[in-house]
N, C-alpha and C. Protein backbone atom coordinates (compact mmCIF):
# COMPACT_ATOMS: atom_id res chain seq x y z
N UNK A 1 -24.34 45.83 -29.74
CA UNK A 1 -25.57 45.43 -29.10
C UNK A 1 -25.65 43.91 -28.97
N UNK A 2 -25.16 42.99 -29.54
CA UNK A 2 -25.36 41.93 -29.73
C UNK A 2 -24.10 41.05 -28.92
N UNK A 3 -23.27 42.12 -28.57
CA UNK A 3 -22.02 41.30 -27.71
C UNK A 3 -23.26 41.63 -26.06
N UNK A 4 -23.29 42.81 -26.22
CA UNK A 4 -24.25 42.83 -24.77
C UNK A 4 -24.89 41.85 -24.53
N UNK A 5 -25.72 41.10 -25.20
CA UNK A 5 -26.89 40.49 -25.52
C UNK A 5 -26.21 38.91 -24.94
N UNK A 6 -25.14 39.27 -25.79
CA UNK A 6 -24.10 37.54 -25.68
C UNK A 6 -23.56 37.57 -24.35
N UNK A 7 -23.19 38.59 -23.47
CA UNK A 7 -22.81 38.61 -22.05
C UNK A 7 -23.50 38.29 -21.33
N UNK A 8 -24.92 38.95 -21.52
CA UNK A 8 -26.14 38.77 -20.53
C UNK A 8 -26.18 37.56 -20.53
N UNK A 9 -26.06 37.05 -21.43
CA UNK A 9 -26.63 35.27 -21.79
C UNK A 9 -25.66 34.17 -21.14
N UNK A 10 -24.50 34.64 -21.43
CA UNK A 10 -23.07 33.96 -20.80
C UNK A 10 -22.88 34.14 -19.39
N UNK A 11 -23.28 35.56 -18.64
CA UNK A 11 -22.63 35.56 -17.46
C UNK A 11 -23.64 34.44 -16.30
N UNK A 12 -24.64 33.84 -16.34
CA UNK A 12 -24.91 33.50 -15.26
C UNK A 12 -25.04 31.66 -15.83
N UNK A 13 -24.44 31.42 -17.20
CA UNK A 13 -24.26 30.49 -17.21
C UNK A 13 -22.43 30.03 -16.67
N UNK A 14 -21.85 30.89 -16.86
CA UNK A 14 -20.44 31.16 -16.04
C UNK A 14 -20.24 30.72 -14.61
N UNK A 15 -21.59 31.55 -14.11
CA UNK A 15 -21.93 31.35 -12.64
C UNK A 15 -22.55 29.87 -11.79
N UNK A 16 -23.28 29.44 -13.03
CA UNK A 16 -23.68 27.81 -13.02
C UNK A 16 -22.37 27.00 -12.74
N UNK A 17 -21.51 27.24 -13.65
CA UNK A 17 -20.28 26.48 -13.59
C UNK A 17 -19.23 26.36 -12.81
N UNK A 18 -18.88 27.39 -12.25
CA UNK A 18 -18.46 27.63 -11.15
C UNK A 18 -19.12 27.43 -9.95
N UNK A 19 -20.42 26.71 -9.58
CA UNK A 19 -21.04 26.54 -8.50
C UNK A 19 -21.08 24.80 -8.65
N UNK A 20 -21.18 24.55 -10.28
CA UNK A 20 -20.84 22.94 -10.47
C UNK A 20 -19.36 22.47 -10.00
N UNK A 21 -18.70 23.15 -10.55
CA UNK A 21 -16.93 23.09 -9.70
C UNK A 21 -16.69 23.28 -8.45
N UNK A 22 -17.46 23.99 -7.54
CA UNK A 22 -17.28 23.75 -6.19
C UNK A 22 -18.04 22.63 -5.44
N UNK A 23 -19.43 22.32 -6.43
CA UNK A 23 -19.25 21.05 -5.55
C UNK A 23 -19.22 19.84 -6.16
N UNK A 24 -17.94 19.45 -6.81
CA UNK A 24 -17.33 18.51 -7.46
C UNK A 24 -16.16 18.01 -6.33
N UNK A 25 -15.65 19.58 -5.65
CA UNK A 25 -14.33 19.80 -4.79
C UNK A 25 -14.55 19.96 -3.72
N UNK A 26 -15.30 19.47 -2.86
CA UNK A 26 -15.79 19.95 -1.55
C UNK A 26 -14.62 20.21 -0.36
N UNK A 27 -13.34 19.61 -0.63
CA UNK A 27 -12.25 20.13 0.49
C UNK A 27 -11.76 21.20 -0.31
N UNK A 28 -12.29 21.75 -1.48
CA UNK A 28 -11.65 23.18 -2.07
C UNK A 28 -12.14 24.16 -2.11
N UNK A 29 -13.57 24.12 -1.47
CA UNK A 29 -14.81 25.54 -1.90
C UNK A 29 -14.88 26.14 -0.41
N UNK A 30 -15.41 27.16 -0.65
CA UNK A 30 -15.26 28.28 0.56
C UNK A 30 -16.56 27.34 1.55
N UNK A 31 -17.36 26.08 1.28
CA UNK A 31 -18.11 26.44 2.26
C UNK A 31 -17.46 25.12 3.72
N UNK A 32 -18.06 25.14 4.62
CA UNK A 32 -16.94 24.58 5.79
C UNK A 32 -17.17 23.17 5.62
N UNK A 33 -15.87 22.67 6.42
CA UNK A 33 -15.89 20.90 6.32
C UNK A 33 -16.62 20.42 7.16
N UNK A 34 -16.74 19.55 6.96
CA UNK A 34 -17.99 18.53 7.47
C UNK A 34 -17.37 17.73 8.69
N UNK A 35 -17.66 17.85 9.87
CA UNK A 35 -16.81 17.09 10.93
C UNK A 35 -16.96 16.43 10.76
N UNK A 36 -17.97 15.57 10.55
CA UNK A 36 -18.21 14.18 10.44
C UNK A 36 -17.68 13.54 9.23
N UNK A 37 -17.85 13.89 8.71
CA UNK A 37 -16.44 13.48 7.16
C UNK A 37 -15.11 13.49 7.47
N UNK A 38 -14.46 14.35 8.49
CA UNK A 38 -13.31 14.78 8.65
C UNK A 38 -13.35 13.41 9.78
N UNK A 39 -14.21 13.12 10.53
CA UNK A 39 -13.62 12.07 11.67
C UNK A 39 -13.79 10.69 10.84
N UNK A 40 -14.46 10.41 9.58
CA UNK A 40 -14.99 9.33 9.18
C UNK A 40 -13.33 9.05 8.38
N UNK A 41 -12.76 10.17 7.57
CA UNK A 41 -11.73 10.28 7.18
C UNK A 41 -10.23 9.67 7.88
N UNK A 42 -10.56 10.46 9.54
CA UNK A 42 -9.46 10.46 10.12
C UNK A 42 -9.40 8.70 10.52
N UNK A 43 -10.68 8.31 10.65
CA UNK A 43 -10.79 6.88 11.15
C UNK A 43 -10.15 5.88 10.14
N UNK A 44 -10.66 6.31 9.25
CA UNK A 44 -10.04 5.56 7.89
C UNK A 44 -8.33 5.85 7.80
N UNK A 45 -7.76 6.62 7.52
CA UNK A 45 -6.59 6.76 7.66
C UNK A 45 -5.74 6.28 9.02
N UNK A 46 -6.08 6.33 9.94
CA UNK A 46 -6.04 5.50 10.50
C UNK A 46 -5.80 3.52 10.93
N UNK A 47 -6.95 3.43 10.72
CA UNK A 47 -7.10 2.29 10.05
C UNK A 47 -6.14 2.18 8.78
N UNK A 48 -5.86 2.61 7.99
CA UNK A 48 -4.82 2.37 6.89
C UNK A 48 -3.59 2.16 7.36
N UNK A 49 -3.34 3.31 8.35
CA UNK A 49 -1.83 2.93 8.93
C UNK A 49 -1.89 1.89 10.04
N UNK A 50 -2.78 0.95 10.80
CA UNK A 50 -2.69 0.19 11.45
C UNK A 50 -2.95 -1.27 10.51
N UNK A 51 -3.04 -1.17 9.41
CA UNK A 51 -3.58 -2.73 8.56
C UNK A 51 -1.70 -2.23 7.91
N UNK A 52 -0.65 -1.28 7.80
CA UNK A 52 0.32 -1.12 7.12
C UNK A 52 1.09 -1.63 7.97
N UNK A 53 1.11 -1.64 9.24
CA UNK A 53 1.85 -1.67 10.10
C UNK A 53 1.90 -3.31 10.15
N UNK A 54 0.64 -3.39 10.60
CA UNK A 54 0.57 -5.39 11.03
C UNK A 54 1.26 -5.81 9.69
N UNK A 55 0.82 -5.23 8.54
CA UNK A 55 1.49 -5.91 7.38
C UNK A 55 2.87 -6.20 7.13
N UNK A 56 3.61 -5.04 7.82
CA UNK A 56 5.15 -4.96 7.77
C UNK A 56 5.66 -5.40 9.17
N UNK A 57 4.89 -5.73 9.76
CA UNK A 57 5.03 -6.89 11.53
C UNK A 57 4.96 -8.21 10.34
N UNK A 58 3.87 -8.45 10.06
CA UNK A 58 3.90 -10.30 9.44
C UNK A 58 5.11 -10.09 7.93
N UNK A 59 5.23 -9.46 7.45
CA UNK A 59 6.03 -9.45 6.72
C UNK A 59 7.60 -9.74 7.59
N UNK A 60 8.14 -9.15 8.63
CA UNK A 60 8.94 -9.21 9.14
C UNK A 60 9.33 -10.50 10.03
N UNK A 61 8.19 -10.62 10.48
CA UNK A 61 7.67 -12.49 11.41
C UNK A 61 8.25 -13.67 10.18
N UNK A 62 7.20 -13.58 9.12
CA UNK A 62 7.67 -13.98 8.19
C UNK A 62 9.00 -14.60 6.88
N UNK A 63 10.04 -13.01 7.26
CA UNK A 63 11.19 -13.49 6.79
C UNK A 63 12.29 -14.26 7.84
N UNK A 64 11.71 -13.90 9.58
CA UNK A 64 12.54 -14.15 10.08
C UNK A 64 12.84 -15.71 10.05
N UNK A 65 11.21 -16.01 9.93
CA UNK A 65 11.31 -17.51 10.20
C UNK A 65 11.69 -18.21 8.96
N UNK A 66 11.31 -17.72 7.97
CA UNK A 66 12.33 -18.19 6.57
C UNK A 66 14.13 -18.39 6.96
N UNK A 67 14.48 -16.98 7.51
CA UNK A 67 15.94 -16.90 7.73
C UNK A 67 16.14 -18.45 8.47
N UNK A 68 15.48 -18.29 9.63
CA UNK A 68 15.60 -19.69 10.99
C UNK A 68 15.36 -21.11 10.40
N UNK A 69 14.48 -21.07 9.32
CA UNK A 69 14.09 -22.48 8.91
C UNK A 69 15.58 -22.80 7.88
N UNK A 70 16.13 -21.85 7.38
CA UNK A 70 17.53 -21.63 6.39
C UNK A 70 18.50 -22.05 7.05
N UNK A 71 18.62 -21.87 8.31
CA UNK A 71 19.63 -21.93 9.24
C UNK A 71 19.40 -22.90 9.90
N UNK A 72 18.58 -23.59 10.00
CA UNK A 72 18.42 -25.38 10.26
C UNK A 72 18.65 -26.37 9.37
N UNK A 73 18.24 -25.82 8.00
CA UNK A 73 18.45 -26.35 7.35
C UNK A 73 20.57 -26.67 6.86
N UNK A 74 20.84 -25.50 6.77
CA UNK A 74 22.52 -25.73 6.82
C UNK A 74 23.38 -26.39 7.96
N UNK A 75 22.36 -25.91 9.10
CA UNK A 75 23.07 -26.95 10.46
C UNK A 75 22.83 -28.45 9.83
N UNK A 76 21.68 -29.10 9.90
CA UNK A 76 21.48 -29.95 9.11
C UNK A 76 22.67 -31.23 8.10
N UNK A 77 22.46 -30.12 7.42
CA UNK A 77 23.46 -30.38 6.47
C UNK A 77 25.06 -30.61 6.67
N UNK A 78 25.29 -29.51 7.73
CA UNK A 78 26.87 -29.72 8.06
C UNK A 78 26.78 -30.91 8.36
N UNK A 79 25.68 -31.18 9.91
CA UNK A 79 26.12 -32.53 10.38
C UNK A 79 25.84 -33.61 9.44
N UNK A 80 25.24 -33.72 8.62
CA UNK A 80 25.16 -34.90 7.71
C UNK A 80 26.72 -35.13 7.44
N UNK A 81 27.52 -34.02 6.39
CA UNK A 81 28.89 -34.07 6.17
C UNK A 81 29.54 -34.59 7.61
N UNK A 82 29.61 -34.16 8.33
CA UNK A 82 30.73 -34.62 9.41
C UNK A 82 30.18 -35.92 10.18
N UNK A 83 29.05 -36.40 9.81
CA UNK A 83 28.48 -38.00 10.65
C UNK A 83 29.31 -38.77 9.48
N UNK A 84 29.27 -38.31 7.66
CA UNK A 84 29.23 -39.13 6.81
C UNK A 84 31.02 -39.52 6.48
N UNK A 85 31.48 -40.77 6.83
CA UNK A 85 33.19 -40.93 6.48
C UNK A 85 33.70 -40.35 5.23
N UNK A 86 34.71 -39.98 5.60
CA UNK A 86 35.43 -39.19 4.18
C UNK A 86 35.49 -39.98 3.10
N UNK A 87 35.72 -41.36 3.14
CA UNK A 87 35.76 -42.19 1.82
C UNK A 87 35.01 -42.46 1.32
N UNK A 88 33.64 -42.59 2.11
CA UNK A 88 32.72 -43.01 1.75
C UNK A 88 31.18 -42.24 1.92
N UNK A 89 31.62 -40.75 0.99
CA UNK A 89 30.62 -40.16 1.35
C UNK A 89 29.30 -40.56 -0.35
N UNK A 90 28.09 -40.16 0.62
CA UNK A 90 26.92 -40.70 -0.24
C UNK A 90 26.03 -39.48 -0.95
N UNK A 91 26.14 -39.06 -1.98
CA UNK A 91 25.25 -38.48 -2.72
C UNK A 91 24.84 -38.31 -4.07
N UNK A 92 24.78 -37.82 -4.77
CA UNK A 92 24.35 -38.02 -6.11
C UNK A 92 25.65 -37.79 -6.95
N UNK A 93 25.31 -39.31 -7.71
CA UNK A 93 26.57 -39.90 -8.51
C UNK A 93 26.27 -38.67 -9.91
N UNK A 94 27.68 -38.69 -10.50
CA UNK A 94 27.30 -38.55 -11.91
C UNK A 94 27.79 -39.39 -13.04
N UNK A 95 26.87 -38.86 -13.68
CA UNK A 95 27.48 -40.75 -14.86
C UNK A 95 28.34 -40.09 -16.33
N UNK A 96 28.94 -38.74 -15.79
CA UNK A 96 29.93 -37.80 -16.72
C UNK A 96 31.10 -38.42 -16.62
């Protein structure tokens, strides 16, 4: 008699809980999606992959001109060596 008693008491607090869990999960419960969530969503994702994209455009802008400023810099440099006479080339002495 007293397990009865304990069921009655349990089952519709069971039922509470399971109605708290569905709407904790709203893309998991039987009731329908929300278009407007779903387009607010899609906009956003969206938007995520267009701020990823520019990011890996300036990221790419970025190394190129590193590479180009590298590669002026060694042109640079050659011609210093080949303006500077072989006997008398100028750079940092060492006092070893």
């Amino acid at each position: 008699m007293k397990w009865v008693i304990f069921l009655a008491a349990a089952l519709p607090l069971a039922a509470m809980a399971n109605t708290l869990n569905n709407t904790n999960q709203p893309g998991q419960s039987n009731q329908p999606f929300n278009p407007s969530t779903q387009r607010m969503q899609n906009q956003m994702r969206n938007q995520q992959q267009n701020q990823q994209l520019k990011l890996q455009q300036d990221q790419q802008q970025q190394s190129q001109q590193i590479q180009q400023k590298m590669q002026e810099q060694r042109n640079q440099a050659q011609q210093r060596r080949l303006k500077t006479p072989q006997g008398n080339q100028t750079g940092p002495r060492s006092n070893y």
